[in-house]
Structures are given as C-alpha cells and as structure tokens.
Protein backbone atom coordinates (compact mmCIF):
# COMPACT_ATOMS: atom_id res chain seq x y z
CA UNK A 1 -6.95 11.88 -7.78
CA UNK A 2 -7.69 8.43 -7.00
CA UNK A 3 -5.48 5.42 -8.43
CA UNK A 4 -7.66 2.34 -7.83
CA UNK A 5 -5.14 -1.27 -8.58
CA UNK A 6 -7.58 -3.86 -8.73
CA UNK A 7 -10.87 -2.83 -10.16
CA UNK A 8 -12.17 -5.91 -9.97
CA UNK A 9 -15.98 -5.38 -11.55
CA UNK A 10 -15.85 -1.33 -10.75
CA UNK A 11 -18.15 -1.14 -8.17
CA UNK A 12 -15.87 1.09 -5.39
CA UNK A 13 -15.05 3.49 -8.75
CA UNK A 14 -18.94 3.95 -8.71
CA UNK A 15 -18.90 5.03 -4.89
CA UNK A 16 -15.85 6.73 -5.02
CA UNK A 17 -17.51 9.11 -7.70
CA UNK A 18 -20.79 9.35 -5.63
CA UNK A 19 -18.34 10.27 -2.88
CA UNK A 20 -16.15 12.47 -4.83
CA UNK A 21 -18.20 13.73 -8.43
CA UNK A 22 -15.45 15.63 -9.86
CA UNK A 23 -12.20 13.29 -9.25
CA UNK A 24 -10.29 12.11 -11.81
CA UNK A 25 -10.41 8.11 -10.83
CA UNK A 26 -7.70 5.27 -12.81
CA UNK A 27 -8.78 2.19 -12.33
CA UNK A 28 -6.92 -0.98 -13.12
CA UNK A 29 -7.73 -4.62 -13.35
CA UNK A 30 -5.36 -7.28 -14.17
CA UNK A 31 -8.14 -10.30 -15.54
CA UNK A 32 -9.43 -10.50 -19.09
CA UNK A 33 -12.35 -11.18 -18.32
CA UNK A 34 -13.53 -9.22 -15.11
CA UNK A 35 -12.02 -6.08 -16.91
CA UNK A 36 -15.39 -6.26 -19.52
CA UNK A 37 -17.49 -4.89 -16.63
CA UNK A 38 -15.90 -2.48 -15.00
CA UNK A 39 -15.10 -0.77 -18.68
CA UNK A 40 -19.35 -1.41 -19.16
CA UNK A 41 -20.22 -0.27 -15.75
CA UNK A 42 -17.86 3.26 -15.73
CA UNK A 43 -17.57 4.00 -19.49
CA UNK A 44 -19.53 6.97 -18.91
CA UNK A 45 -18.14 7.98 -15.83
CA UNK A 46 -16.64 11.83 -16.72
CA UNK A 47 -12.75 11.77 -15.47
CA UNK A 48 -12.62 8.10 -15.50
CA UNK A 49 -9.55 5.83 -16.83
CA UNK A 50 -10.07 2.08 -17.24
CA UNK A 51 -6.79 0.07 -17.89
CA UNK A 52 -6.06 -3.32 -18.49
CA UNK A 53 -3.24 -4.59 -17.09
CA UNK A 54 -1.62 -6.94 -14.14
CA UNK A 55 0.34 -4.68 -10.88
CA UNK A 56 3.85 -6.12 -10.17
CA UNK A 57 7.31 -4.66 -9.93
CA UNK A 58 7.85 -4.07 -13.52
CA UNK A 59 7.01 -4.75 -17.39
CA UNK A 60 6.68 -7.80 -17.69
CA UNK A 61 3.82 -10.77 -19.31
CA UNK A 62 2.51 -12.60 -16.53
CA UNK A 63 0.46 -15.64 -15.97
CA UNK A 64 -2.91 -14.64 -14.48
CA UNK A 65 -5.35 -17.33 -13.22
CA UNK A 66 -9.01 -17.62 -12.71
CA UNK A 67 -12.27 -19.09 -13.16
CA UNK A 68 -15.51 -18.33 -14.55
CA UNK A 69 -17.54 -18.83 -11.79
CA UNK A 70 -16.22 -16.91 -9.83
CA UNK A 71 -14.82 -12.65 -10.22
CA UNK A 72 -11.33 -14.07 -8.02
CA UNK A 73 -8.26 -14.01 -10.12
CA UNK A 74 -4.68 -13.95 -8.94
CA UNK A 75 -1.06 -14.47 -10.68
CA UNK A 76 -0.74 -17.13 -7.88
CA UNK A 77 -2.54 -20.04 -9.36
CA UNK A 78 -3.18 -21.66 -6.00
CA UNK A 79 -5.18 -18.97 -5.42
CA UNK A 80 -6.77 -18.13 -8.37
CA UNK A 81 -7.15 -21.62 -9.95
CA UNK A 82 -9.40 -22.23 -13.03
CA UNK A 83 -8.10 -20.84 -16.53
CA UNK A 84 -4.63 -19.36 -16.83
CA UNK A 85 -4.08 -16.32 -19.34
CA UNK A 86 -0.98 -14.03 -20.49
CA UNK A 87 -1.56 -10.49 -19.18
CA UNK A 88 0.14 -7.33 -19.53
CA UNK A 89 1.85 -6.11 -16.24
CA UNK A 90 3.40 -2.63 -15.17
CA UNK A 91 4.63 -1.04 -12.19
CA UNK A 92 2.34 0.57 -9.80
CA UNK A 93 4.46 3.85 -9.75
CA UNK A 94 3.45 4.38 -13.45
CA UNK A 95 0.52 5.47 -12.58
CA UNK A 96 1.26 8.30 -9.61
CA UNK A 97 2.12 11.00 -11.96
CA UNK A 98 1.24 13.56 -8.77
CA UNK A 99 -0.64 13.19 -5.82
CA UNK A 100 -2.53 10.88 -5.12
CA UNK A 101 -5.52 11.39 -2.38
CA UNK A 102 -6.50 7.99 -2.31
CA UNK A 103 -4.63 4.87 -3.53
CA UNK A 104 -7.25 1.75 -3.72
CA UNK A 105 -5.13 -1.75 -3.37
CA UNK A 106 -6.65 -5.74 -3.86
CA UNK A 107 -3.90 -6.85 -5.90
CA UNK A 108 -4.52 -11.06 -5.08
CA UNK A 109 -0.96 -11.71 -3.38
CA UNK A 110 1.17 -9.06 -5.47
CA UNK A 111 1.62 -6.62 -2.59
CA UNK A 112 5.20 -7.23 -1.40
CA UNK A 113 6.61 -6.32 -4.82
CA UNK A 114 4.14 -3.91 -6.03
CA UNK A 115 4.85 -2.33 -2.95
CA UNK A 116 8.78 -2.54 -2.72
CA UNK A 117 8.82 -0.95 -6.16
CA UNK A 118 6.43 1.90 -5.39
CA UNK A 119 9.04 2.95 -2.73
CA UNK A 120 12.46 2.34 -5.10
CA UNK A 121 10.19 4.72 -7.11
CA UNK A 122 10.61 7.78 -4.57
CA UNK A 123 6.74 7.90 -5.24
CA UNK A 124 5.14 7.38 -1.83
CA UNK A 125 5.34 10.70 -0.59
CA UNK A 126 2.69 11.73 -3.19
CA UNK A 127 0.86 9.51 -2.02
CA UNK A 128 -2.14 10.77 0.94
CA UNK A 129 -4.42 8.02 1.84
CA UNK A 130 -4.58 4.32 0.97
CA UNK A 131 -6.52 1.50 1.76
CA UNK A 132 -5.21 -1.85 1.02
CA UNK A 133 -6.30 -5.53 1.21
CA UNK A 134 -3.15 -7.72 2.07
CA UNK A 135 -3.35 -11.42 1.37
CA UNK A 136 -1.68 -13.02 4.42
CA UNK A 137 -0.59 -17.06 4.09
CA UNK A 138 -0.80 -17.25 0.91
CA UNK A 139 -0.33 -20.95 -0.29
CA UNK A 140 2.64 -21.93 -1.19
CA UNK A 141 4.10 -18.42 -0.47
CA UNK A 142 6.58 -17.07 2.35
CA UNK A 143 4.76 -15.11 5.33
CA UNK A 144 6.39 -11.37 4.68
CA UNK A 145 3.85 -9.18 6.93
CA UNK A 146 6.19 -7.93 8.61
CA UNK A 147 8.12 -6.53 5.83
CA UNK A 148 5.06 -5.11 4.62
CA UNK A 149 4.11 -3.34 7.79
CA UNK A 150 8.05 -1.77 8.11
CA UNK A 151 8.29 -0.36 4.68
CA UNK A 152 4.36 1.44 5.52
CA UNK A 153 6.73 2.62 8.24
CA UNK A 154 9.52 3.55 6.97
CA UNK A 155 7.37 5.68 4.08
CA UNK A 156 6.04 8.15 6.66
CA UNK A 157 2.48 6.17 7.02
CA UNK A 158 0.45 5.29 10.20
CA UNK A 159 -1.76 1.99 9.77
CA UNK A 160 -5.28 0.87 10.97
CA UNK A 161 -5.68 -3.43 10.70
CA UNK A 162 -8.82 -4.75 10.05
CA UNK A 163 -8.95 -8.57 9.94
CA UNK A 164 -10.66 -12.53 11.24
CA UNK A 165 -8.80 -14.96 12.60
CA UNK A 166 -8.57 -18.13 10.04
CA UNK A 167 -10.36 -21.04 11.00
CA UNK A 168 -6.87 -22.62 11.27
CA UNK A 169 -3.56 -21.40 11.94
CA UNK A 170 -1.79 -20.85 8.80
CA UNK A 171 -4.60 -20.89 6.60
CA UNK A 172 -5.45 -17.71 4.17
CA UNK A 173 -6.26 -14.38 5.56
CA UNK A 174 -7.31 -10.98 3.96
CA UNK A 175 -6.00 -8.08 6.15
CA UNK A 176 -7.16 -4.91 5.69
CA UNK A 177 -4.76 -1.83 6.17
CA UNK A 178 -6.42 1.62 6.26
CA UNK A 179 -2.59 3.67 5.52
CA UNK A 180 -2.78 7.84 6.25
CA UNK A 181 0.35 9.78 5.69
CA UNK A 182 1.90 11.32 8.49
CA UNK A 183 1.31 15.24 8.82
C-alpha cells in the first residue's frame, strides 16, 4: 500500500506503479485545479484512488491558495499566492487503514500538524517507509524543525536529510527526509 498526500499532477503515482504494478496506491491532492490531472493522468491506473481534499489535523474547510501559472499551491498564502479557494480538509490518519509500505508527503507547509495528528492517531507504527518534503522558513511562519525531527524520533523512525543551503539565511528551504522504521 502506498498513501501518496500531495499528488500534485500524479506523476510519482505513475512511477510508483511502474515500480510496484500490483499496489494499491491513494493519492491525494488538496488544489482544485491541479487535482484535474492527476484524476486524467491515473484514471486507468488498476488499484488506484484519487481524492480531493486538503491534509491538516482534522475536518475542517480551509483556504487553499494558488495560481494558474504555476502547479504550487499551499494553505499558506505567502506561499502559494494567486487565487484563494475553499477546500475540503481531513486528517492524514484517515487514510492508514493498515500498513502502509510507503507514505509519499509534499503537503506545502502543513507538516507540523499533519504530522502531530498522525501520531495522537497511534497510526505510525503501520507505517514502513516515508519520504517527505518539509518546507523549512516558511514566511511568516515559526521555525519548528526541530519538533519535526523529535516526533520522527520518538515514532521509532531513522531519517536521511537531503537539502541546499538558501541563498540567504532565513529564506525558504525544501528539506527532504527519507524516514525508515526501525527493525
């Protein structure tokens, strides 16, 4: 089982079915508009699941912002600029029914909570591998790396960090955490 949280336009579902033919994939994606090709580019896909909705700590309508020229979207709007629109949000523990061999995470600045509510859940030990892209500096956010790192931690996970310095202290970063469960 895969549980991808930011689809985006459903290219990595594509390779993660060349990879893996007969897994059952759920891919979400929180924008409108992006979510039209990812549902047109994996509709056929057998054992595929395409939802539209926002990741966050819980049911809720949130604001989502983006642009059209350009597949970046984000509930921050300093990040995501461009249009705002109303979008449906759930918990990422919703969808870990069982175990999960690889849990797929670009969620535009939503991490900390997404996160903190996956492990109130009780759901991260069915979880095996993840890869996540944490959004570091985030404008007009608190730094919470750290907090981040310790509950990846605390949940029984070793980390690999992939990332490039900013041009300038302080400025926006993507971090990229390859997460393996403990044996």
């Amino acid at each position: 089982m895969v549980v991808e949280c930011g689809s985006n336009i459903g290219v990595s579902i594509l390779f993660f079915k060349s990879l893996w033919p007969d897994a059952n994939i759920t891919g979400i994606e929180d924008c409108p508009d992006t979510f039209a090709l990812p549902k047109k580019n994996v509709i056929k896909l057998p054992g595929g699941t395409l939802i539209n909705k926002a990741i966050i700590d819980r049911h809720q309508v949130v604001r989502f912002y983006s642009s059209e020229i350009s597949v970046l979207g984000s509930s921050n709007p300093l990040r995501g600029g461009g249009e705002s629109h109303s979008v449906e949000a759930s918990p990422m523990s919703e969808f870990i029914a069982g175990y999960v061999d690889l849990l797929n995470v670009d969620i535009e600045g939503s991490e900390i909570a997404a996160f903190a509510e996956l492990e109130a859940s009780g759901k991260m030990p069915l979880i095996r591998q993840m890869f996540i892209e944490y959004h570091h500096h985030l404008p007009g956010e608190t730094n919470r790396l750290s907090t981040f790192w310790g509950r990846l931690e605390r949940c029984g996970f070793d980390y690999d960090l992939r990332a490039a310095l900013p041009k300038c202290s302080g400025d926006f970063q993507d971090i990229v955490i390859g997460a393996t469960r403990r044996d």
